[in-house]
C-alpha atoms as a PDB file:
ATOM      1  CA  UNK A   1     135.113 194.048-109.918  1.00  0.00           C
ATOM      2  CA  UNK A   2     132.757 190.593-109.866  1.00  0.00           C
ATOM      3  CA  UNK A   3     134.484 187.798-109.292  1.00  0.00           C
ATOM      4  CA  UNK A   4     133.862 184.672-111.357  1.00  0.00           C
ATOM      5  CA  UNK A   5     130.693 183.452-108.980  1.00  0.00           C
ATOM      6  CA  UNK A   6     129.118 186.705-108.828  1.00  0.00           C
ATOM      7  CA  UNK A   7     129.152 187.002-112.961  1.00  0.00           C
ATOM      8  CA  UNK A   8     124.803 186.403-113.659  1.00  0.00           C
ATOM      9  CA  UNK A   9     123.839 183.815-116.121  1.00  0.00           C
ATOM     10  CA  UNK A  10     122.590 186.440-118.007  1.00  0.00           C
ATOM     11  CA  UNK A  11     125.909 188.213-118.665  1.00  0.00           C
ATOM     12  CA  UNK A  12     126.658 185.084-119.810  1.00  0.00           C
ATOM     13  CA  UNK A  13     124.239 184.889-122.054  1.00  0.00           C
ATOM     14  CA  UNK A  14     124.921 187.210-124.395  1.00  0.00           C
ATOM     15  CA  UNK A  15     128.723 186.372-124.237  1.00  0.00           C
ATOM     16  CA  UNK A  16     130.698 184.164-126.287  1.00  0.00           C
ATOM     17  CA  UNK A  17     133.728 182.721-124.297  1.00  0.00           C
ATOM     18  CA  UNK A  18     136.669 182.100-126.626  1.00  0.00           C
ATOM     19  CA  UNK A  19     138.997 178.474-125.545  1.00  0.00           C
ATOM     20  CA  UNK A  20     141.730 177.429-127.604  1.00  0.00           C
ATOM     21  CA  UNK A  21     141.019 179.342-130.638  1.00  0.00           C
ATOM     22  CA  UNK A  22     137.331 178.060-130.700  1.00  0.00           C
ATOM     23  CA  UNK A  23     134.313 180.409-130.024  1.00  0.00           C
ATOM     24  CA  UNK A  24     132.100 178.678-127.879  1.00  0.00           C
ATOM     25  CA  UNK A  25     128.301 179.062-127.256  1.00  0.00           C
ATOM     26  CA  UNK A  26     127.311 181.044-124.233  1.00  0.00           C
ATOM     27  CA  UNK A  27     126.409 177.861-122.459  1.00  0.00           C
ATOM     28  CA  UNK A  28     129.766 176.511-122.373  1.00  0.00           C
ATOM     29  CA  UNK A  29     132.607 177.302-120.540  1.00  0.00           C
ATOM     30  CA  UNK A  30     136.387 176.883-121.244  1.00  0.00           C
ATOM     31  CA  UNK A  31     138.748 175.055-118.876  1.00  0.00           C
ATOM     32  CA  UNK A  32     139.528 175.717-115.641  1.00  0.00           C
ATOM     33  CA  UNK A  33     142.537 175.161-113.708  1.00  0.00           C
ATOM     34  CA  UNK A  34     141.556 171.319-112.045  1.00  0.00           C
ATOM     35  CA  UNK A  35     143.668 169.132-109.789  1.00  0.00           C
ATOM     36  CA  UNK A  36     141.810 165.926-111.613  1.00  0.00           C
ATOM     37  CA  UNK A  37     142.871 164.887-114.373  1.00  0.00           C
ATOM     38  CA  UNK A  38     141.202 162.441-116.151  1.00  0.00           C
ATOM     39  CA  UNK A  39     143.374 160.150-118.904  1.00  0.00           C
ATOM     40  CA  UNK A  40     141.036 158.513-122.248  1.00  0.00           C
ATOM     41  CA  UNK A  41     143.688 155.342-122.790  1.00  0.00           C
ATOM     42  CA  UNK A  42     144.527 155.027-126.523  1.00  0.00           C
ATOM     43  CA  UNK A  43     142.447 152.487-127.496  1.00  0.00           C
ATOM     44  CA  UNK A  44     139.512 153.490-125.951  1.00  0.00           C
ATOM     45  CA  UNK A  45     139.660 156.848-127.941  1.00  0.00           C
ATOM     46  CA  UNK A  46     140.514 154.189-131.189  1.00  0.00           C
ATOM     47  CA  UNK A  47     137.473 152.095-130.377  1.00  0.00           C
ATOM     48  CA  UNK A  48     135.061 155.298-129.997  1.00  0.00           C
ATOM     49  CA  UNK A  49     136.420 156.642-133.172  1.00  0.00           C
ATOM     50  CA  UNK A  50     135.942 153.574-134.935  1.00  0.00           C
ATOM     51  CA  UNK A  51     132.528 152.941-133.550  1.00  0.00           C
ATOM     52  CA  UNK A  52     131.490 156.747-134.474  1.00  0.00           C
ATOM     53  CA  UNK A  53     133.221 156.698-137.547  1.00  0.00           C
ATOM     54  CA  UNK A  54     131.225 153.742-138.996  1.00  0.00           C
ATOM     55  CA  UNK A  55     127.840 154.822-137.333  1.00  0.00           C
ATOM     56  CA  UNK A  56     128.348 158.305-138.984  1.00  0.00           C
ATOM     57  CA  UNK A  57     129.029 156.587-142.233  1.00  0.00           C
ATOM     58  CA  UNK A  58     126.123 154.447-142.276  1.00  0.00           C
ATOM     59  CA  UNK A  59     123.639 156.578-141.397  1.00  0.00           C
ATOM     60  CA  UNK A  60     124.724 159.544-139.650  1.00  0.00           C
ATOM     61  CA  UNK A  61     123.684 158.144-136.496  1.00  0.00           C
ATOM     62  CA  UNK A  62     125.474 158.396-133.040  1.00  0.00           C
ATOM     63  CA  UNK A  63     127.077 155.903-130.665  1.00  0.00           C
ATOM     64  CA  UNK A  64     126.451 156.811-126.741  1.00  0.00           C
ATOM     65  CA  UNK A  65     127.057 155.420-123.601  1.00  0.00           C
ATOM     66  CA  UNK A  66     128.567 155.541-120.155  1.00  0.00           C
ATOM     67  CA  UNK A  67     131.894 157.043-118.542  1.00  0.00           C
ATOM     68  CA  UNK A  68     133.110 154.349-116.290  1.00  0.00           C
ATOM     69  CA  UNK A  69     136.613 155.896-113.823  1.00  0.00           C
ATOM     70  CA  UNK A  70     138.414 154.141-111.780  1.00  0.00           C
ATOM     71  CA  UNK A  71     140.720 155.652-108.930  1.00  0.00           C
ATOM     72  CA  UNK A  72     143.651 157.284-110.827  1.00  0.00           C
ATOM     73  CA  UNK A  73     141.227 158.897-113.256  1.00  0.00           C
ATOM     74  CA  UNK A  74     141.228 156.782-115.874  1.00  0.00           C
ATOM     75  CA  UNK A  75     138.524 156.467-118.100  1.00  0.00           C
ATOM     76  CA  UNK A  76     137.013 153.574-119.628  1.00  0.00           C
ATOM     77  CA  UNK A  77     134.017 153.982-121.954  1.00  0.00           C
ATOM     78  CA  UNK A  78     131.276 151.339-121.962  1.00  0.00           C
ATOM     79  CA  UNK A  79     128.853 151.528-124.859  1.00  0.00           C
ATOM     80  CA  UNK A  80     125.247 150.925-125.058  1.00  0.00           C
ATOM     81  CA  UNK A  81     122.916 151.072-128.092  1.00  0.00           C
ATOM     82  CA  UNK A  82     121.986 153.842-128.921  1.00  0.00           C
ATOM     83  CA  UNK A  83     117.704 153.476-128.822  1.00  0.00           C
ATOM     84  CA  UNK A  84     116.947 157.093-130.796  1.00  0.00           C
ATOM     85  CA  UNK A  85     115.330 156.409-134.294  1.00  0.00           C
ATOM     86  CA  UNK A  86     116.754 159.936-135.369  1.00  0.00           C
ATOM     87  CA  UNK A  87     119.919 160.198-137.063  1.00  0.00           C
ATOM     88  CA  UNK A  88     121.808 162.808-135.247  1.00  0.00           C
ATOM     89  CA  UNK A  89     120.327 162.024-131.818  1.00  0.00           C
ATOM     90  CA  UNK A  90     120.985 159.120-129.582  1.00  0.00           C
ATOM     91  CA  UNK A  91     118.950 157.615-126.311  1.00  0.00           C
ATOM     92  CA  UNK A  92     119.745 155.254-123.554  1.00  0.00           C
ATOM     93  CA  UNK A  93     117.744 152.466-122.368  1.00  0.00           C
ATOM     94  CA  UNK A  94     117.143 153.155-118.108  1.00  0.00           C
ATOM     95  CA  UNK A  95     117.480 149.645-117.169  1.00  0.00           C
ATOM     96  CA  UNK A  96     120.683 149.235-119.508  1.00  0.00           C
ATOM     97  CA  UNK A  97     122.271 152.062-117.371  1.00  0.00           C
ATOM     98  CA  UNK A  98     121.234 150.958-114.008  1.00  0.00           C
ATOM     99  CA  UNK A  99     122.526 147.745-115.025  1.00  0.00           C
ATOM    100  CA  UNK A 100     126.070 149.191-116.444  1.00  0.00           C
ATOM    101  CA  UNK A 101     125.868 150.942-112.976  1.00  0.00           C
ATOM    102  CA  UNK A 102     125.834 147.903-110.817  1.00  0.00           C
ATOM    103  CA  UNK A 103     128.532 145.986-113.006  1.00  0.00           C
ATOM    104  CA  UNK A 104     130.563 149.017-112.552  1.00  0.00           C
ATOM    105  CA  UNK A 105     130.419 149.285-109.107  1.00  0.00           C
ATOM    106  CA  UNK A 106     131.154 145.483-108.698  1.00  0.00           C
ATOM    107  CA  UNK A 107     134.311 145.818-110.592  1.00  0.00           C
ATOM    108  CA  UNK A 108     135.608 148.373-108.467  1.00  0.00           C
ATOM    109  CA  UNK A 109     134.832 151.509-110.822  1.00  0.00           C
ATOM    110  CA  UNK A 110     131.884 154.394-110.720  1.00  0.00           C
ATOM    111  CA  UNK A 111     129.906 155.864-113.724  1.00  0.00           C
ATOM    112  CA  UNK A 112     131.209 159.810-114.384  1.00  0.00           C
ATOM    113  CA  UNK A 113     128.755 160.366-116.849  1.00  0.00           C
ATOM    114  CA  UNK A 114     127.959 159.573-120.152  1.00  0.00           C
ATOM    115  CA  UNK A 115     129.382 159.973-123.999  1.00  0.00           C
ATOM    116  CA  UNK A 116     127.938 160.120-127.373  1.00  0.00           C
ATOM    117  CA  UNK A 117     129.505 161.296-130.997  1.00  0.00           C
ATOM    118  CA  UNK A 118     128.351 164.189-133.058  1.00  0.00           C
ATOM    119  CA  UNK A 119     129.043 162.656-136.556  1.00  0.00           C
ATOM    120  CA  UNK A 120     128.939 166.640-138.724  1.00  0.00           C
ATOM    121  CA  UNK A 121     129.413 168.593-135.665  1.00  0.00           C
ATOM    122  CA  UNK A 122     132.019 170.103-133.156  1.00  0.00           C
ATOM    123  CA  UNK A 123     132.542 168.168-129.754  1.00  0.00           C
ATOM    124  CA  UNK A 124     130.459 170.923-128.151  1.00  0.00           C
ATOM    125  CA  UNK A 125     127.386 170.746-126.184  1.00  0.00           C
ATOM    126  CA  UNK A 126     124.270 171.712-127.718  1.00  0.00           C
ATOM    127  CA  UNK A 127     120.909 172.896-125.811  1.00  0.00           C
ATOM    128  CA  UNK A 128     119.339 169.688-127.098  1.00  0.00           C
ATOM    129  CA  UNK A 129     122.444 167.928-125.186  1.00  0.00           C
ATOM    130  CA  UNK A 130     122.669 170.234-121.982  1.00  0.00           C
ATOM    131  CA  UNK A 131     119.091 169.491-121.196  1.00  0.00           C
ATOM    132  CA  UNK A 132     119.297 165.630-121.309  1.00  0.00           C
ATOM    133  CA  UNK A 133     122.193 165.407-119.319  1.00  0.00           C
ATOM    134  CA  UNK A 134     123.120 164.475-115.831  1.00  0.00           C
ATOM    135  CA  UNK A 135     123.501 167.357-113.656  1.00  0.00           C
ATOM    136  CA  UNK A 136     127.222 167.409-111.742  1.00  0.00           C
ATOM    137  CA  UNK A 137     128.244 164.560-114.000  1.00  0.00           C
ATOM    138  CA  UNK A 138     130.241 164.455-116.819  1.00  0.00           C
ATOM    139  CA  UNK A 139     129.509 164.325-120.625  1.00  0.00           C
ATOM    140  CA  UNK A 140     131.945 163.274-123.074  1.00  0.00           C
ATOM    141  CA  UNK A 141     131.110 164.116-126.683  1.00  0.00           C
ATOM    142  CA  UNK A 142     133.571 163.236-129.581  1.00  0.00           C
ATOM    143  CA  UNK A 143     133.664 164.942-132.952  1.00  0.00           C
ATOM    144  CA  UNK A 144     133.954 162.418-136.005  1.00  0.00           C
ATOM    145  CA  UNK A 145     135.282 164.641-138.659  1.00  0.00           C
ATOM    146  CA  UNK A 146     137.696 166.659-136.108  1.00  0.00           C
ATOM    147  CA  UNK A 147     138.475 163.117-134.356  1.00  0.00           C
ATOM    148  CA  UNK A 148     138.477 165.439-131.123  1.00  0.00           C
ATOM    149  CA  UNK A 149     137.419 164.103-128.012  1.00  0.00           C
ATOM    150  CA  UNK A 150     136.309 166.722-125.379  1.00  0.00           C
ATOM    151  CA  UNK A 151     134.531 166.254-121.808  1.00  0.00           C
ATOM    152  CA  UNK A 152     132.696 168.972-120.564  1.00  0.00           C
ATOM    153  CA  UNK A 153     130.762 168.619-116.376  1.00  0.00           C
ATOM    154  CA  UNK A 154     127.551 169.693-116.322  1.00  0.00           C
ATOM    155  CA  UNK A 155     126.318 172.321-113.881  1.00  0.00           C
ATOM    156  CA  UNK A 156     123.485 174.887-113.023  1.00  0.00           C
ATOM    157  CA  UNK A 157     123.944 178.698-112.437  1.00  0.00           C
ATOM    158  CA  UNK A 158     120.474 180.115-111.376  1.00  0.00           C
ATOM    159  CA  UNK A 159     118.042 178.505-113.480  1.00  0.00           C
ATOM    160  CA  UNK A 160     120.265 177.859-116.480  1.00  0.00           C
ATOM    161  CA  UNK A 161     122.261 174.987-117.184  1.00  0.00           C
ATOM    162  CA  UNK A 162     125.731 175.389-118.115  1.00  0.00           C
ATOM    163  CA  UNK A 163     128.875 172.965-119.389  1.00  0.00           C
ATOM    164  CA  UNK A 164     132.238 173.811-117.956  1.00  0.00           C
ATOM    165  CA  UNK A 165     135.282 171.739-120.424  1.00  0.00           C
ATOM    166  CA  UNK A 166     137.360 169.662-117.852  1.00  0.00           C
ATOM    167  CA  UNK A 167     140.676 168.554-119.574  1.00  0.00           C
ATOM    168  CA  UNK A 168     141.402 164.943-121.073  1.00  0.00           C
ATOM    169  CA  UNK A 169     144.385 163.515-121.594  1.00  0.00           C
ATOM    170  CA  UNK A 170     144.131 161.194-124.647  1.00  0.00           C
ATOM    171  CA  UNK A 171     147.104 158.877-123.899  1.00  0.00           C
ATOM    172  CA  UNK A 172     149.206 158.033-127.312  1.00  0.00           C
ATOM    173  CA  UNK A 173     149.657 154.877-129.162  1.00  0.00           C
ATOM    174  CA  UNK A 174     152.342 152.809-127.187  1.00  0.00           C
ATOM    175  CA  UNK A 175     155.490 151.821-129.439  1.00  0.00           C
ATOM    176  CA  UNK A 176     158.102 148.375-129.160  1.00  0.00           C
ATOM    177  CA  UNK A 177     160.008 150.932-127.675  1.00  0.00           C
ATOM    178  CA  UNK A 178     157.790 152.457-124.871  1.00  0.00           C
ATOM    179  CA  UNK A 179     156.900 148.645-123.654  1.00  0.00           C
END
């Protein structure tokens, strides 16, 4: 019996992996067992949700930009504009993300990777979204109307690029009582 290296891109191909209840395209892959884990503070999940919610609402258009992590994992998400004229779609400005990258490193954090919305759609990857990204980074992607954040790392087997779901923690609202 294969193990999990030796399976072919092909054979994943024409597979559809099932995670959580979900089926998910061939070119993603459900979570693995990782000693990382990375924690999305509350109100940075509020603020990307708000910021989605209203882009999605105006014009069906996406809000993007970087996944800043500090030492313990946590995440902080720094937003750009989003540059794409086409709803749907978003693009990042080169010298905006060299820039974020330098501020970042300055302040003692490293980019992971990058985020955007999908305003009708499932936080999945899509082709269109596996070829623009980073390779051995990370890509967040948050689903508006499921308000369902999911991060997926971004990796090659053979000649195919494939997204592997790495788990978030989405910390809760703090109460009176939990201060």
């Amino acid at each position: 019996m294969p193990n999990s290296s030796q399976i072919s891109a092909q054979a994943l191909n024409n597979t559809f992996l099932i995670a959580i209840g979900k089926a998910l395209p061939s070119w993603c892959l459900p979570c693995g067992h990782s000693t990382k884990k990375y924690v999305l503070p509350f109100n940075q999940r509020r603020k990307l949700h708000d910021r989605a919610y209203r882009a999605q609402q105006r014009d069906h258009s996406e809000v993007c930009g970087l996944i800043l992590a500090d030492n313990e994992h946590r995440l902080n998400l720094f937003f750009l504009p989003n540059r794409s004229g086409e709803t749907l779609h978003f693009e990042m400005d080169c010298n905006e993300i060299r820039a974020t990258q330098r501020a970042a490193r300055l302040s003692g954090k490293r980019v992971i990777g990058a985020f955007h919305s999908h305003p009708v759609g499932a936080a999945i990857p899509t082709l269109r979204d596996l070829r623009g990204a980073w390779l051995n980074k990370f890509l967040l992607i948050y689903d508006v109307c499921g308000r369902e954040a999911r991060m997926w790392r971004i990796c090659k087997a053979g000649k195919r690029r494939l997204a592997k779901e790495v788990r978030v923690l989405v910390q809760p609202r703090q109460t009176k009582n939990d201060k």
